[in-house]
Protein backbone atom coordinates (compact mmCIF):
# COMPACT_ATOMS: atom_id res chain seq x y z
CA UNK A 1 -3.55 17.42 -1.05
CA UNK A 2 -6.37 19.83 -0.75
CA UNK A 3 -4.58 23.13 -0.07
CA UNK A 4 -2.53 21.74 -3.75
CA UNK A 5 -5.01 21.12 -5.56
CA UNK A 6 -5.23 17.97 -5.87
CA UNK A 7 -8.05 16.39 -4.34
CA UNK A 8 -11.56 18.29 -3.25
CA UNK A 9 -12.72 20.10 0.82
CA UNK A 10 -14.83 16.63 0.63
CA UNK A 11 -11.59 14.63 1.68
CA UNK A 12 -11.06 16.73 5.33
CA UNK A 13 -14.40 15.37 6.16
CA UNK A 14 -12.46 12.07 6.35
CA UNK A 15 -10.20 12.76 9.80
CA UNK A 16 -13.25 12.66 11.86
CA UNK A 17 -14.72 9.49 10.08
CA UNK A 18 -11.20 7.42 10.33
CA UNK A 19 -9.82 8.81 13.82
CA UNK A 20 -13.24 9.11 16.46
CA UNK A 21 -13.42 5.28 16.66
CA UNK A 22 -10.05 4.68 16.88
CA UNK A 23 -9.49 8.14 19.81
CA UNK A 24 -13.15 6.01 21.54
CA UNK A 25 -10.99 3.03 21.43
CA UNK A 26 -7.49 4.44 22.76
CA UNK A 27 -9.71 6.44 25.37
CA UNK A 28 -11.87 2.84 26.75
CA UNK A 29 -8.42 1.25 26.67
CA UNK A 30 -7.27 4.17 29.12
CA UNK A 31 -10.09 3.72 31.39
CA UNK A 32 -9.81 0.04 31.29
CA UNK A 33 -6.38 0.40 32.45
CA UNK A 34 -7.11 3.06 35.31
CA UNK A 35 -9.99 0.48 36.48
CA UNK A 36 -7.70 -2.68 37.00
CA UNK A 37 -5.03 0.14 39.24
CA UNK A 38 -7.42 2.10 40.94
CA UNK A 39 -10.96 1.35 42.98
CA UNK A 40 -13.76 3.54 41.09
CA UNK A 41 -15.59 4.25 44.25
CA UNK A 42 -17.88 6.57 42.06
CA UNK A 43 -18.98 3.51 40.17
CA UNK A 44 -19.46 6.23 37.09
CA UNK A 45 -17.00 4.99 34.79
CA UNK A 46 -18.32 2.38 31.77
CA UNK A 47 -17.58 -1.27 32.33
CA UNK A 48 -13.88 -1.49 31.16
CA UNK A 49 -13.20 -3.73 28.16
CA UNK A 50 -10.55 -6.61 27.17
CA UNK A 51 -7.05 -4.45 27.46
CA UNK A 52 -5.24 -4.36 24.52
CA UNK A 53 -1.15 -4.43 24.52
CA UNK A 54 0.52 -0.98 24.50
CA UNK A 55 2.05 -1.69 21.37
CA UNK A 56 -0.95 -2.57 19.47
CA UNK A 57 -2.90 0.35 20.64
CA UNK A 58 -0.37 3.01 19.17
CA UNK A 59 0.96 0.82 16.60
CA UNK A 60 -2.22 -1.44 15.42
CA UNK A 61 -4.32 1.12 15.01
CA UNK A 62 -7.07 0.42 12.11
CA UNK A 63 -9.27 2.85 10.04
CA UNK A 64 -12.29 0.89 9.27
CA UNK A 65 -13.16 3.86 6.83
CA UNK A 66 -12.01 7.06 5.58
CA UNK A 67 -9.37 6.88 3.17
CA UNK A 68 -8.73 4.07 2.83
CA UNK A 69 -10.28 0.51 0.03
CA UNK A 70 -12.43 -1.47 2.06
CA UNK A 71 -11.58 -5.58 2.07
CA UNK A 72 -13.59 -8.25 3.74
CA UNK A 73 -12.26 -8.38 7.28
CA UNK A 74 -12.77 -10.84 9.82
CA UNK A 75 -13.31 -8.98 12.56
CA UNK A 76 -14.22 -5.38 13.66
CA UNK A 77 -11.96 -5.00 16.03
CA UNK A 78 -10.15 -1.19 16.04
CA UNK A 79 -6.62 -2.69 16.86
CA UNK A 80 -4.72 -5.14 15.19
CA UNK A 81 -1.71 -7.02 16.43
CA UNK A 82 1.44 -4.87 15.65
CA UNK A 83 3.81 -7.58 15.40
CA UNK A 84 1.27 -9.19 12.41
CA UNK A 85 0.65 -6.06 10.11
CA UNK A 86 -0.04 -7.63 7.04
CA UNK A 87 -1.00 -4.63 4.40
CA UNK A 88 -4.68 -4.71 5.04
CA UNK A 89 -6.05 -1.00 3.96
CA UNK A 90 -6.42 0.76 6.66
CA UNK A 91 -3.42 -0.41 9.37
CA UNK A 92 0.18 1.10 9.36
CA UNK A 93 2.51 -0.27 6.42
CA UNK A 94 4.46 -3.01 8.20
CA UNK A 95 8.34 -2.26 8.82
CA UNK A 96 11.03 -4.74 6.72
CA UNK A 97 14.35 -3.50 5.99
CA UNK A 98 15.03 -2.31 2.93
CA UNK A 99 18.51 -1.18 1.18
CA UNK A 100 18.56 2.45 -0.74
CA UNK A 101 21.76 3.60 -2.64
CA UNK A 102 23.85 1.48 -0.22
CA UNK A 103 22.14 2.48 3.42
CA UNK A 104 19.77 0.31 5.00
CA UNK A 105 16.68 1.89 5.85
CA UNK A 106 12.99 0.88 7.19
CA UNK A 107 10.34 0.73 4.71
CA UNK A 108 8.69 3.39 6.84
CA UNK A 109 11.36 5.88 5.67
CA UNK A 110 10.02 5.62 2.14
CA UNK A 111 6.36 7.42 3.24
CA UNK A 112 7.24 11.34 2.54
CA UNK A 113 4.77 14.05 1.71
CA UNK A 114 3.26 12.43 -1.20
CA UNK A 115 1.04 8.82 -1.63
CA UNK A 116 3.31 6.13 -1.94
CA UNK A 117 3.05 3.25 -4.48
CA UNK A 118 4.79 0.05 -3.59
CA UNK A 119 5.71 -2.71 -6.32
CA UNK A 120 7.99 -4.62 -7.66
CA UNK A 121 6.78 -4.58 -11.73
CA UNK A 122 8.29 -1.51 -12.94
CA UNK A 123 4.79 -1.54 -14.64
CA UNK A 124 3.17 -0.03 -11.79
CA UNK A 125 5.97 2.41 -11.45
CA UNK A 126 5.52 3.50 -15.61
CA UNK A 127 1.60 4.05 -14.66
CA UNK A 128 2.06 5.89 -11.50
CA UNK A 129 4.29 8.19 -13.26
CA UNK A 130 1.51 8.33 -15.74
CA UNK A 131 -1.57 9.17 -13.78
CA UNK A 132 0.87 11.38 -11.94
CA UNK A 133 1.41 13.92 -14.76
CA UNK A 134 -2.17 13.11 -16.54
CA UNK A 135 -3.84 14.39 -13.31
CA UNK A 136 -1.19 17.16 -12.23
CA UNK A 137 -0.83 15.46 -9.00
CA UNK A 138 2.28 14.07 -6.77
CA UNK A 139 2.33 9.95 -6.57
CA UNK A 140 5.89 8.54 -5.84
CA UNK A 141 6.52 5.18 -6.89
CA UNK A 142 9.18 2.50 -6.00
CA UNK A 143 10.10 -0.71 -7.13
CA UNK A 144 11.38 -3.42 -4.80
CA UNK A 145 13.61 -6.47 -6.14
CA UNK A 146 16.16 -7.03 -8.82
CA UNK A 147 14.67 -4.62 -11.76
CA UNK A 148 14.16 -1.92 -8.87
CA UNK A 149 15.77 0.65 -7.11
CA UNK A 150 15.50 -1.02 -3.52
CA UNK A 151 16.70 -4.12 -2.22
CA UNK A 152 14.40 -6.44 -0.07
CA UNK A 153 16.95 -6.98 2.89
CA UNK A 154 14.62 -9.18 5.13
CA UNK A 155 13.63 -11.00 2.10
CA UNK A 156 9.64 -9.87 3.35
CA UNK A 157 8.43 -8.19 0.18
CA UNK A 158 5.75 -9.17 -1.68
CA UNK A 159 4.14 -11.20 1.68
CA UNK A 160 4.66 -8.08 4.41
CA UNK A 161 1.75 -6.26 2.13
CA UNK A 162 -0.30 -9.56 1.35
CA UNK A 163 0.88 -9.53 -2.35
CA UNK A 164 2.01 -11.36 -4.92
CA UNK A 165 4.86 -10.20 -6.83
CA UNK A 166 2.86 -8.40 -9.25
CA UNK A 167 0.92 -6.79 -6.85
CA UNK A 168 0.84 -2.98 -5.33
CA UNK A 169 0.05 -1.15 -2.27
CA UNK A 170 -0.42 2.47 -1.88
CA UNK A 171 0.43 3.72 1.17
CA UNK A 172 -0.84 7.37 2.62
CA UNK A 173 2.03 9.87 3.56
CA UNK A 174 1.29 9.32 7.06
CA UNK A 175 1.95 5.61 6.55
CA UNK A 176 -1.14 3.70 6.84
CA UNK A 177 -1.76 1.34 3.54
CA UNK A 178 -4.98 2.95 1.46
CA UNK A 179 -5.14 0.44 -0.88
CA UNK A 180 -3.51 -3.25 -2.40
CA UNK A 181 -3.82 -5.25 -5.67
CA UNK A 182 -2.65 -8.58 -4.67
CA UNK A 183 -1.53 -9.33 -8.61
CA UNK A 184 -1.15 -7.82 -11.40
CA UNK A 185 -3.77 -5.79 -13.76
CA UNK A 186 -3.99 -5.42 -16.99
CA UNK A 187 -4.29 -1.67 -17.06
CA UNK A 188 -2.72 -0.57 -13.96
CA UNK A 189 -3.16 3.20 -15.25
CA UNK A 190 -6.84 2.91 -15.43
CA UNK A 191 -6.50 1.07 -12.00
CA UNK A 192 -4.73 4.11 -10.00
CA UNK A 193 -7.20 6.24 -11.23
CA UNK A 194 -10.07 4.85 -10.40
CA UNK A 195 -8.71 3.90 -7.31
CA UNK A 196 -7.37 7.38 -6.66
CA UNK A 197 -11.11 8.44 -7.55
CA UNK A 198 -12.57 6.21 -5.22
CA UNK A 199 -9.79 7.46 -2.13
CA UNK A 200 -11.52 11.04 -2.62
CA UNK A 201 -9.65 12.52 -4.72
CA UNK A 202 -10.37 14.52 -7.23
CA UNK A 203 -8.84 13.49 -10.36
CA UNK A 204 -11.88 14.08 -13.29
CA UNK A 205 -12.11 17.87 -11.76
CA UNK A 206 -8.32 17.64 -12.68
CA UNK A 207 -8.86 15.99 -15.89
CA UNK A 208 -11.40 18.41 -17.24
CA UNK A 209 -8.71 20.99 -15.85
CA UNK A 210 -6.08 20.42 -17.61
């Protein structure tokens, strides 16, 4: 997105900020692990911490910032449960199986090069393609359910993102969710853009651009 264009050097400053707690997380988990199989005669190693499943630590993996809308969370904790991803910005878009021009294909399949908007009101799909060419920059957009061009096989969209059925999600190209409406807004243009805004990139720079 930078190299393109699209968004401003400000938004590389985000790797450090989303992945250090989660690599000082993955790392105690390592220790903890090497503590309960080997004696640390030493004594130098940090008192190990609760281990986490190996599923959850690759899989649940949650950016508490960065890139991503902040929501009120519960907890603080840098892993989340794989099997219960449930669209919160910041974790790994859950996995439900979805049909595309007759194949059946993972919902991860759909995250590409470009930000991903998920919906099933073709309105969000008409504004993404909106703020798409009104700020010169890529945003794919795909509707689940009858009206759209994807079929809900597992019967798990809106609820797999925490949505209603007029809700969106946008989902990073490496396929952790950025952001979620639950419903419906009135001006879902005016939404993405702000939103995008928000996310770091740098869409009045384009404006005044273009």
């Amino acid at each position: 997105m930078v190299t393109g264009g699209h968004a401003g050097p400000s938004l590389l400053d985000s790797y450090d900020m989303e992945r250090r707690p989660v690599i000082e997380a993955t790392l105690a988990q390592a220790l903890a692990r090497l503590q309960k199989w080997f004696d640390d005669p030493s004594k130098r190693l940090p008192p190990p911490v609760a281990i986490v499943e190996d599923y959850d630590v690759v899989f649940g993996q949650r950016y508490a910032a960065g890139v991503v809308a902040q929501e009120a969370m519960r907890d603080d904790h840098p892993f989340q449960k794989s099997t219960e991803l449930s669209g919160r910005p910041g974790t790994r878009l859950p996995h439900f199986a979805v049909g595309r021009a007759g194949q059946r294909i993972s919902s991860l399949d759909l995250c590409d090069r470009d930000p991903l908007l998920l919906c099933a009101d073709d309105a969000w799909c008409q504004a993404a393609d909106a703020v798409s060419q009104r700020l010169r920059m890529p945003l794919t957009c795909h509707a689940l359910g009858a009206n759209g061009g994807l079929i809900d096989l597992d019967h798990r969209w809106p609820s797999a993102l925490g949505v209603e059925s007029g809700g969106a999600a946008l989902v990073r190209p490496d396929g952790f969710v950025a952001w979620r409406s639950t419903h419906g807004v009135p001006d879902p243009v005016q939404m993405l853009i702000e939103i995008l805004d928000g996310l770091g990139f740098r869409t009045q720079a384009c404006e005044h651009h273009q």
